[in-house]
Protein backbone atom coordinates (compact mmCIF):
# COMPACT_ATOMS: atom_id res chain seq x y z
CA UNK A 1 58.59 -106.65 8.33
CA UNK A 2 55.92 -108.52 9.90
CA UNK A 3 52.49 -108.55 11.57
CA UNK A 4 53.95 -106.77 14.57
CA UNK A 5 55.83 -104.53 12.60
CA UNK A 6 52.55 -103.41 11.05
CA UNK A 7 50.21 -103.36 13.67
CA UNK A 8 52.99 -100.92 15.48
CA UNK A 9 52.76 -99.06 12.47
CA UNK A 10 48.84 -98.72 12.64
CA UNK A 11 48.94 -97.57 16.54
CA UNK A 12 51.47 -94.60 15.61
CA UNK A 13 49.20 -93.61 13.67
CA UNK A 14 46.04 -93.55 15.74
CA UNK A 15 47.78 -91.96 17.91
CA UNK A 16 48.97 -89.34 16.38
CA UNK A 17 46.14 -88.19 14.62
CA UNK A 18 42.24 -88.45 15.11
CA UNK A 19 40.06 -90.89 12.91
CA UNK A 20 37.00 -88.83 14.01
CA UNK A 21 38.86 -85.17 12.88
CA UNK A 22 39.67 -83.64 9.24
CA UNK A 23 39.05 -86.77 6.95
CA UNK A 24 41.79 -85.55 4.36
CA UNK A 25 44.24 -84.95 7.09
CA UNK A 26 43.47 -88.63 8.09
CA UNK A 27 43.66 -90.19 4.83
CA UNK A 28 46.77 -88.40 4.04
CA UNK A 29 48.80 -89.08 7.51
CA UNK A 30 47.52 -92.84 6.69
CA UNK A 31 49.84 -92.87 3.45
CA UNK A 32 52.63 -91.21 4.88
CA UNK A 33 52.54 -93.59 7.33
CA UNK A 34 53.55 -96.34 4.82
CA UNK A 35 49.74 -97.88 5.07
CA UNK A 36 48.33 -96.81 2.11
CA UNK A 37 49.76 -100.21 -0.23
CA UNK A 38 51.67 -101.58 2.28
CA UNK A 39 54.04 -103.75 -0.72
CA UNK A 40 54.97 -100.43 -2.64
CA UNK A 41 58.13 -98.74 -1.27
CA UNK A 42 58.78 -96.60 1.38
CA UNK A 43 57.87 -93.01 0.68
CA UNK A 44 55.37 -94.17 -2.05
CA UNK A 45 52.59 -95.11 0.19
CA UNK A 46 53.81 -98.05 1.72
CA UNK A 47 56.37 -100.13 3.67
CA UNK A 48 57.97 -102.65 0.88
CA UNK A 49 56.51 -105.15 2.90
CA UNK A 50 54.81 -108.52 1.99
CA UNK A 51 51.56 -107.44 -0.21
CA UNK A 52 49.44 -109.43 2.42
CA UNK A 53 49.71 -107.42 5.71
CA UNK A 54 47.86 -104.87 3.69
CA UNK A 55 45.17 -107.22 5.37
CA UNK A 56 46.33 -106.45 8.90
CA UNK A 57 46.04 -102.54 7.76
CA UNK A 58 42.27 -103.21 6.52
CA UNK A 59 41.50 -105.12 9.47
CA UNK A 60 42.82 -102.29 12.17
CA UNK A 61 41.57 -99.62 10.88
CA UNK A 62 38.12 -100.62 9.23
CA UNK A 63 36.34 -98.23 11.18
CA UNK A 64 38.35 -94.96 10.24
CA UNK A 65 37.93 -92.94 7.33
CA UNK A 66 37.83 -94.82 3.81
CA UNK A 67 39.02 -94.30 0.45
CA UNK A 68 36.46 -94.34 -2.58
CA UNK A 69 37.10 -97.09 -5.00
CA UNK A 70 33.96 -95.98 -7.08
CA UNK A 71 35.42 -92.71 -8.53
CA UNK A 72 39.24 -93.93 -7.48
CA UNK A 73 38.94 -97.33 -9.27
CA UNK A 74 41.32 -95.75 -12.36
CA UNK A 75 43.41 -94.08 -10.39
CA UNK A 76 44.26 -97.07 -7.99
CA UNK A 77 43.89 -99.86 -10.29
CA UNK A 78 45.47 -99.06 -13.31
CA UNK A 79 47.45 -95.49 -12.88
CA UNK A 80 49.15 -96.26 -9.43
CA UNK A 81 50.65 -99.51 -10.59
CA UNK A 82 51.94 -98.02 -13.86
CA UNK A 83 53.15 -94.94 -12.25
CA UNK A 84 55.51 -96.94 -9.70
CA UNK A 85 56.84 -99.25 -12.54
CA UNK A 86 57.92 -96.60 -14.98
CA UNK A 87 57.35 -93.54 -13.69
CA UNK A 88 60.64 -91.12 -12.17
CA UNK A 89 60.93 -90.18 -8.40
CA UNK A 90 59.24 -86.78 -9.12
CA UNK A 91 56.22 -88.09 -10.75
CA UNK A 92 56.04 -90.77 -8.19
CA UNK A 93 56.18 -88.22 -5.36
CA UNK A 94 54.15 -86.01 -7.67
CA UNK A 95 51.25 -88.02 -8.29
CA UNK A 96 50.80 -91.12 -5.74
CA UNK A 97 49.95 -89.26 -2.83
CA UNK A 98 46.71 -87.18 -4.12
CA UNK A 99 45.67 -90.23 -6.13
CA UNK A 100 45.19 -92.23 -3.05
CA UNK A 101 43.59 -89.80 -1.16
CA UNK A 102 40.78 -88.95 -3.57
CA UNK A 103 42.23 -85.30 -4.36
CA UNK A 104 43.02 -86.14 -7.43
CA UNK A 105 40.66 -88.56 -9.85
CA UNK A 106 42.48 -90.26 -13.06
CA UNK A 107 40.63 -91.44 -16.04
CA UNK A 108 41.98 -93.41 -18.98
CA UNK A 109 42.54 -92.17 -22.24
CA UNK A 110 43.34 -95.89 -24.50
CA UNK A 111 40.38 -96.91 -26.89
CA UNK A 112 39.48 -94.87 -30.10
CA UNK A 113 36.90 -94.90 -32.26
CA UNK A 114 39.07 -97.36 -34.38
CA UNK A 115 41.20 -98.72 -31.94
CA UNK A 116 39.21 -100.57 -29.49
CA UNK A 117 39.80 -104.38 -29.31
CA UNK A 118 42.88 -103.78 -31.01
CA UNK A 119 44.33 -101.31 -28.68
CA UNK A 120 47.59 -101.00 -31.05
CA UNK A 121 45.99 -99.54 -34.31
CA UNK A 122 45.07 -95.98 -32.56
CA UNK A 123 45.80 -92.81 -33.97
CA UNK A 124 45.87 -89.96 -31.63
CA UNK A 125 49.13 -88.56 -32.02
CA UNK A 126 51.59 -86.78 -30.50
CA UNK A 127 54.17 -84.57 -31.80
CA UNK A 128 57.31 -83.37 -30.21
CA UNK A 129 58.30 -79.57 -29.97
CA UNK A 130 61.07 -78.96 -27.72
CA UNK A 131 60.07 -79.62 -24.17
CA UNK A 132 56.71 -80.25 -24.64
CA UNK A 133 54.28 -82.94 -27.09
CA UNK A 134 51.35 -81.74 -29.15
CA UNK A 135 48.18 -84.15 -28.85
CA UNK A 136 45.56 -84.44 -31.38
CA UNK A 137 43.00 -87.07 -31.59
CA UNK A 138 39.87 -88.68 -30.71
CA UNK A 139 39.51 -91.29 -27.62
CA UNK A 140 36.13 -93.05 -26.49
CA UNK A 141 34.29 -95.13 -23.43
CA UNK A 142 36.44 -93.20 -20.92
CA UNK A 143 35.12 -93.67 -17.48
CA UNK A 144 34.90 -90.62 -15.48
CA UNK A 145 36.72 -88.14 -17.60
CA UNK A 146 34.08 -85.67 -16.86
CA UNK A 147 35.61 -85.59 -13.18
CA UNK A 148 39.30 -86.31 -13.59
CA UNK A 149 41.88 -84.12 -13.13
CA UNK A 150 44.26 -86.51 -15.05
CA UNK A 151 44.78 -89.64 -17.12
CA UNK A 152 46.94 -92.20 -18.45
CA UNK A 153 47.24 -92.29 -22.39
CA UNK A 154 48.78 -93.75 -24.85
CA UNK A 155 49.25 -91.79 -28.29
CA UNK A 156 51.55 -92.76 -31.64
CA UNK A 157 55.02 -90.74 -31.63
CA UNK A 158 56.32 -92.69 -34.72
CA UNK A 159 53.52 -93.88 -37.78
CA UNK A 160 56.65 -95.35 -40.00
CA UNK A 161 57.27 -98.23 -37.44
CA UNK A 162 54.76 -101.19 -36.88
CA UNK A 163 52.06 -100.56 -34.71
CA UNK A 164 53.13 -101.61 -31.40
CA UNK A 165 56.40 -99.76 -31.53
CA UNK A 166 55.58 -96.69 -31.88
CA UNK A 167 53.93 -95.52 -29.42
CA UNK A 168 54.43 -93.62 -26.37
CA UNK A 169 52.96 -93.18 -22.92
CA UNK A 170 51.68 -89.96 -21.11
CA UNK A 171 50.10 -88.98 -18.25
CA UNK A 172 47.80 -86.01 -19.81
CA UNK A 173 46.51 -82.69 -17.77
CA UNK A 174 43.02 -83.09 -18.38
CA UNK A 175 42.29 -79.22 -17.25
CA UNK A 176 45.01 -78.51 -20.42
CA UNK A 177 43.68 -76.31 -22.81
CA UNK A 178 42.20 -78.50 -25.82
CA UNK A 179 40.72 -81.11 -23.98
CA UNK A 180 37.02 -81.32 -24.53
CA UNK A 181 35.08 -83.40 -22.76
CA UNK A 182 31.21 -85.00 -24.29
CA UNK A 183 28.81 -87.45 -22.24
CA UNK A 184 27.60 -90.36 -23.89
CA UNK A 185 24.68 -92.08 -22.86
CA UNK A 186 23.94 -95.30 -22.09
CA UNK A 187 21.77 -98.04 -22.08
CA UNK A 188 20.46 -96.94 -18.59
CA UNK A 189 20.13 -93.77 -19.35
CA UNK A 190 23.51 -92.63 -17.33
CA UNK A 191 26.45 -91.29 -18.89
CA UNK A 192 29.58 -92.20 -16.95
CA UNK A 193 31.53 -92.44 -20.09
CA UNK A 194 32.68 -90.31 -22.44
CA UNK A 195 34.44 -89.50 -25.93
CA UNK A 196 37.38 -87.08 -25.37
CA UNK A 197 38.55 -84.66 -27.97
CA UNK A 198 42.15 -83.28 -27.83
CA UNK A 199 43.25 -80.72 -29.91
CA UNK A 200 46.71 -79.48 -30.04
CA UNK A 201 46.89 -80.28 -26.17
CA UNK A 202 50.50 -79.37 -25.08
CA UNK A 203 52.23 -81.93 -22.58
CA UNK A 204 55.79 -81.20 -21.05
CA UNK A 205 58.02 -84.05 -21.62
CA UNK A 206 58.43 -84.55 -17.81
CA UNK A 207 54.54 -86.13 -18.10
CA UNK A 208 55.90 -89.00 -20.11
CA UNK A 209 55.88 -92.10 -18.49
CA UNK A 210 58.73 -94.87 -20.05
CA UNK A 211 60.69 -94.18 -23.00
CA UNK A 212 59.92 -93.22 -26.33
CA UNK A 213 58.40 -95.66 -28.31
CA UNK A 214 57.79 -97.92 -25.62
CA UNK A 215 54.48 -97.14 -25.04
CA UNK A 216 53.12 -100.35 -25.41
CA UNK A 217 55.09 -102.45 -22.85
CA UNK A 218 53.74 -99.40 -20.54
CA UNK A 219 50.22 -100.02 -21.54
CA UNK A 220 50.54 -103.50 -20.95
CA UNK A 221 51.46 -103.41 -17.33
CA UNK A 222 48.16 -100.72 -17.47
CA UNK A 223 45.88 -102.87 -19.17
CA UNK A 224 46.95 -106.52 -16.96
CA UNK A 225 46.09 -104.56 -13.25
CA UNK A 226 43.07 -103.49 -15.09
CA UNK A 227 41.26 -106.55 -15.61
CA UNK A 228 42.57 -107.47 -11.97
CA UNK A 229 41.05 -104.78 -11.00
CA UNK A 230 37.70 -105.66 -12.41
CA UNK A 231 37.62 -109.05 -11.85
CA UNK A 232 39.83 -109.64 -9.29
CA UNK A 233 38.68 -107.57 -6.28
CA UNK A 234 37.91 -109.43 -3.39
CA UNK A 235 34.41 -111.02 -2.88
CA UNK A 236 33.24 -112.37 0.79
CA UNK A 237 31.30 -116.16 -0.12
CA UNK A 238 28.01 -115.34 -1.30
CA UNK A 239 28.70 -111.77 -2.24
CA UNK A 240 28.88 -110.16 -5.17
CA UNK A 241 25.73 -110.02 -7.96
CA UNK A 242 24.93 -113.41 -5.96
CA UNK A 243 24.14 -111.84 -3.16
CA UNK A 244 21.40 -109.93 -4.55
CA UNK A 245 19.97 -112.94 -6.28
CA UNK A 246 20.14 -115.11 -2.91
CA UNK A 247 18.27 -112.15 -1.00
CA UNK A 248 15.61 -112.30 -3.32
CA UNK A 249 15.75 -116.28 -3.59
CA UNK A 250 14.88 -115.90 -0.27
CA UNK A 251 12.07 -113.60 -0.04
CA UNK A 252 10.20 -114.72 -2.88
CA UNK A 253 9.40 -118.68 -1.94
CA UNK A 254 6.38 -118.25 -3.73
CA UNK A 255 8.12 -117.50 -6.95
CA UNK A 256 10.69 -120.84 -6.98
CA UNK A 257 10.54 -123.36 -9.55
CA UNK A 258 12.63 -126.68 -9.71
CA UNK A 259 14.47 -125.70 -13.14
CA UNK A 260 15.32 -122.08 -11.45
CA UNK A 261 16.47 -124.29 -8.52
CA UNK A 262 18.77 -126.04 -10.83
CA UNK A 263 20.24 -123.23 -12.51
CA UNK A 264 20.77 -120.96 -9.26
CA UNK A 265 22.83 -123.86 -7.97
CA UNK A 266 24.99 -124.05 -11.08
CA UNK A 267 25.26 -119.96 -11.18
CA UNK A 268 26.20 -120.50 -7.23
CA UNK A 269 28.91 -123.31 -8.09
CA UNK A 270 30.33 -120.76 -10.95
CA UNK A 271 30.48 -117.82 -8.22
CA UNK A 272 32.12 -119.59 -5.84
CA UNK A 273 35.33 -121.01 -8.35
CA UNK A 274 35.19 -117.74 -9.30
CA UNK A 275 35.61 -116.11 -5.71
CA UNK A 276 38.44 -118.77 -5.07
CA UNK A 277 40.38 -117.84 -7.87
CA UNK A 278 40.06 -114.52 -7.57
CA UNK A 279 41.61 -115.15 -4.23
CA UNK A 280 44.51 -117.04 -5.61
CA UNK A 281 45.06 -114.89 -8.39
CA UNK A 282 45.71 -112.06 -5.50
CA UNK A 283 48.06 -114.50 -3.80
CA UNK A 284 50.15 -114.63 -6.87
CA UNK A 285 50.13 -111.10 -7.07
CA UNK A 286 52.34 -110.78 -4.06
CA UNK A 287 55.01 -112.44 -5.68
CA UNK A 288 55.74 -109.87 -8.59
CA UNK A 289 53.12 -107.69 -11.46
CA UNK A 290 50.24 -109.31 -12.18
CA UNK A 291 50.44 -111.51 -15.50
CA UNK A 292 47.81 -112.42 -18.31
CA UNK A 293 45.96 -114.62 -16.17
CA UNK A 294 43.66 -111.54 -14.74
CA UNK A 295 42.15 -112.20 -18.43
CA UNK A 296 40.40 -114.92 -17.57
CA UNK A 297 39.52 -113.58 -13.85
CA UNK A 298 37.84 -110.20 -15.93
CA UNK A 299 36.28 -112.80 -18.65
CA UNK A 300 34.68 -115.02 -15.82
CA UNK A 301 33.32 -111.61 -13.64
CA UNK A 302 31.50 -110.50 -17.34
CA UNK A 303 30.10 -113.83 -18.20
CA UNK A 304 28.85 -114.59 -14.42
CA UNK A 305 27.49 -110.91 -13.92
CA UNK A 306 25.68 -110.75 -17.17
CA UNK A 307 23.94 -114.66 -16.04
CA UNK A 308 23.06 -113.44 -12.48
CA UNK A 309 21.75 -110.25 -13.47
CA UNK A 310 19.75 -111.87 -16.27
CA UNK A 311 18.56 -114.82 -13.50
CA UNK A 312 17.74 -111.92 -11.29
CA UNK A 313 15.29 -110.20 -13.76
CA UNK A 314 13.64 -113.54 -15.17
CA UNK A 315 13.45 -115.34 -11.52
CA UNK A 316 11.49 -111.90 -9.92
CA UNK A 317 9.00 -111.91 -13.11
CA UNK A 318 10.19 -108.07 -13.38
CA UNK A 319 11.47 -107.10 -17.09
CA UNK A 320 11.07 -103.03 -16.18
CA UNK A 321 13.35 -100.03 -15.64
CA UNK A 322 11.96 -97.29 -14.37
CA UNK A 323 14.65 -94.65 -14.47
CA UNK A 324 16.19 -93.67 -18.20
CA UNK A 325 17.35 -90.09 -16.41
CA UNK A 326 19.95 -88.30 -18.06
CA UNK A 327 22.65 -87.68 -15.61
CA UNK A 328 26.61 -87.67 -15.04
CA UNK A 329 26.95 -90.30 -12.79
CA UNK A 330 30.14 -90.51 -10.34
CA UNK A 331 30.45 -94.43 -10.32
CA UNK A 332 28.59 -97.42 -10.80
CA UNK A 333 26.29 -98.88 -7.78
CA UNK A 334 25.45 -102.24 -8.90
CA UNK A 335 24.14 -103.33 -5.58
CA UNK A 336 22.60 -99.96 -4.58
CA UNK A 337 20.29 -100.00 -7.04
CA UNK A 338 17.69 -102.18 -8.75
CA UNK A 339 17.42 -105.39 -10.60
CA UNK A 340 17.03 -103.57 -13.84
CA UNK A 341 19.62 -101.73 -13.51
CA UNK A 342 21.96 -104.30 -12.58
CA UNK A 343 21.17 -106.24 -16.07
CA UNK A 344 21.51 -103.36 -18.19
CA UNK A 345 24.52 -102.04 -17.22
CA UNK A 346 26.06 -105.77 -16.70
CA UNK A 347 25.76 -105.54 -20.48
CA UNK A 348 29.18 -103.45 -20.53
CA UNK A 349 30.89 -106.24 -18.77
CA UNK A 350 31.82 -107.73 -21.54
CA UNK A 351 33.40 -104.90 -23.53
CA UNK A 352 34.58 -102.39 -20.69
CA UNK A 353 38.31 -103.56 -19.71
CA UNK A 354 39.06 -105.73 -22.49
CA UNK A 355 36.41 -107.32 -25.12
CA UNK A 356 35.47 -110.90 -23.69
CA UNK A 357 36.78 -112.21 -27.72
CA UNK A 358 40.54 -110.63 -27.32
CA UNK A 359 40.48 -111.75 -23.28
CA UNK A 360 39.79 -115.42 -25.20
CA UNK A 361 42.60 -114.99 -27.76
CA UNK A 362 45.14 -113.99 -24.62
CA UNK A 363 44.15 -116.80 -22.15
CA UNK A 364 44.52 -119.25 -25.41
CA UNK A 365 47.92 -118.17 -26.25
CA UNK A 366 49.34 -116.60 -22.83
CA UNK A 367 47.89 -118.37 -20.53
CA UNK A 368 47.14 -122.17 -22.21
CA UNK A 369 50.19 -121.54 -25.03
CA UNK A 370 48.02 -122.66 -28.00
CA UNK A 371 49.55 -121.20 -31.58
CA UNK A 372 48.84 -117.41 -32.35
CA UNK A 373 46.23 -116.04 -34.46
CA UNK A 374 47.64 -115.34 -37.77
CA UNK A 375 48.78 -111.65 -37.96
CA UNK A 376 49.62 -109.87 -41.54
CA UNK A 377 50.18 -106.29 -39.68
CA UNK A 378 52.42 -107.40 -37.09
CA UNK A 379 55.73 -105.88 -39.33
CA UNK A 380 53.68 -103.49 -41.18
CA UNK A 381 54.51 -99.70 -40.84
CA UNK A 382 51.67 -97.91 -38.81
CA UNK A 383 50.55 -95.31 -41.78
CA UNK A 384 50.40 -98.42 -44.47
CA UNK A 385 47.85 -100.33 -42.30
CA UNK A 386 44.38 -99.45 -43.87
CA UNK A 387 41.71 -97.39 -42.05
């Protein structure tokens, strides 16, 4: 399949139905079509084509109705991708479709309370009867959950292995009886996260996704198109936290000073390798799942965030924030909204996705092969681990 192939593809469509008519109808013709991700099969949103004529797609129909990565950004970056590598036909034909589309909004059901940085020490279980698995547990910092109709977890199904064996991967009803839902606030004021309570939440067997057991090696494929997700998305030159910066760079004269001067161009230089290898990191992704190099894509967007936002603040002489409202926010408008927003909530950067210190520890021994941290646990059962 090439350009032609897709551009062909694009027309049918247009043709057939009416940009300017039912947006859902639209968006839903447009991944039955095959142009939802062009590179995933046929009958799973896409084509099994090249991953880069999903550019031709964007391109030719940029003016028709769009999906919403804001309150999607789960659901497309993390769910979808696990979903098509383990999941069965039925919950590929099951889920995909509504994800895309926006019907449906995922959340993600991983860290705990005491199982944050490392993911593999968690404790929610989940206990088999029959058909269906028993949930009980505790999770924390989930984006969204007060909207999502599902999410991906990842509870223990075996405490007398070692940690990373026994557990098991799920996607979990998050209308199920037992699933309570509490906001917690942030730093601005917003709660779009949230702790999650499950008790005894029953899940049919047919929402497991992989085996048994190999819950882990699920959540890794979860957790690697996550921090591509966050710090790989693409960026036009200048765009970005920079851009904001730059606009005000250039309104404010008045304000410039020749050490500012000196550090916007380093900031700028640091934006711009990180642009480029965002771009290259997407290249690579056409050849295959994306691999532990997204770690240091996701380290490099926290670190350069967190410095722009903080240059943004300091540079306009304005330290204030002058909206602490309580509210359940739907997604997070960096550029939509002030300066002191931006540097508060660029704060979570650097633990949301993967804490910058275990990002460090997999780009040293994944990525540059230096010798692992010494681990004790690694062959200890799960329930002899101390808590």
């Amino acid at each position: 399949m090439d350009v032609t192939d897709v551009e062909a593809r694009v027309a049918a469509l247009l043709e057939a139905h009416d940009p300017d008519g039912d947006r859902l109808e639209f968006l839903r013709a447009r991944f039955d079509a095959g142009l939802a991700w062009v590179w995933f099969p046929e009958g799973c949103g896409g084509l099994g084509a090249p991953r880069d004529l999903q550019q031709v797609v964007e391109r030719e129909l940029a003016h028709t109705p769009q999906i919403d990565p804001g309150t999607q950004v789960i659901g497309l970056g993390m769910a979808a991708p696990t979903i098509l590598a383990f999941g069965t036909e039925d919950q590929k034909r099951r889920f995909l479709r509504p994800l895309w589309t926006g019907e449906e909004i995922w959340c993600q059901l991983f860290s705990e309370p005491g199982a944050g940085s490392d993911l593999a020490t968690l404790a929610t279980r989940a206990v088999r009867d029959g058909d269906e698995w028993v949930v009980d547990g505790q999770k924390v910092w989930t984006s969204g959950a007060h909207h999502a109709r599902w999410a991906i977890l990842v509870a223990r199904t075996d405490p007398d292995v070692p940690k990373h064996r026994g557990l098991t991967y799920f996607v979990c009803d998050m209308h199920a009886p037992g699933v309570e839902v509490r906001p917690l606030r942030q730093i601005t004021g917003e709660a779009e996260f949230n702790e999650v309570f499950m008790t005894g939440v029953r899940l049919p067997d047919d929402l497991r996704l992989g085996a048994v057991g190999d819950g882990w090696r699920v959540a890794q494929t979860t957790l690697m198109n996550e921090r591509v997700a966050i710090g790989g998305a693409p960026v036009r030159r200048g765009g970005g936290m920079a851009a904001a910066v730059l606009d005000a760079w250039r309104e404010h004269p008045e304000l410039r000073t020749h050490d500012l001067h000196q550090r916007l161009l380093s900031l700028w230089v640091e934006a711009e390798v990180t642009r480029l290898s965002g771009a290259r990191l997407r290249e690579q992704l056409a050849a295959g799942q994306p691999g532990p190099e997204g770690s240091g894509m996701k380290l490099s967007f926290a670190e350069l965030n967190q410095a722009l936002s903080g240059f943004d603040v300091e540079f306009r002489r304005d330290l204030g924030y002058d909206d602490w409202t309580f509210r359940r926010s739907e997604d997070v408008d960096f550029y939509g909204r002030g300066p002191g927003y931006r540097y508060l909530r660029a704060k979570g950067n650097s633990i949301e996705g993967g804490t910058s210190e275990i990002l460090r520890n997999i780009i040293a021994e994944r990525v540059l092969g230096l010798p692992s941290e010494p681990r004790v646990d690694k062959d200890v059962p799960w329930k002899e681990l101390p808590r």
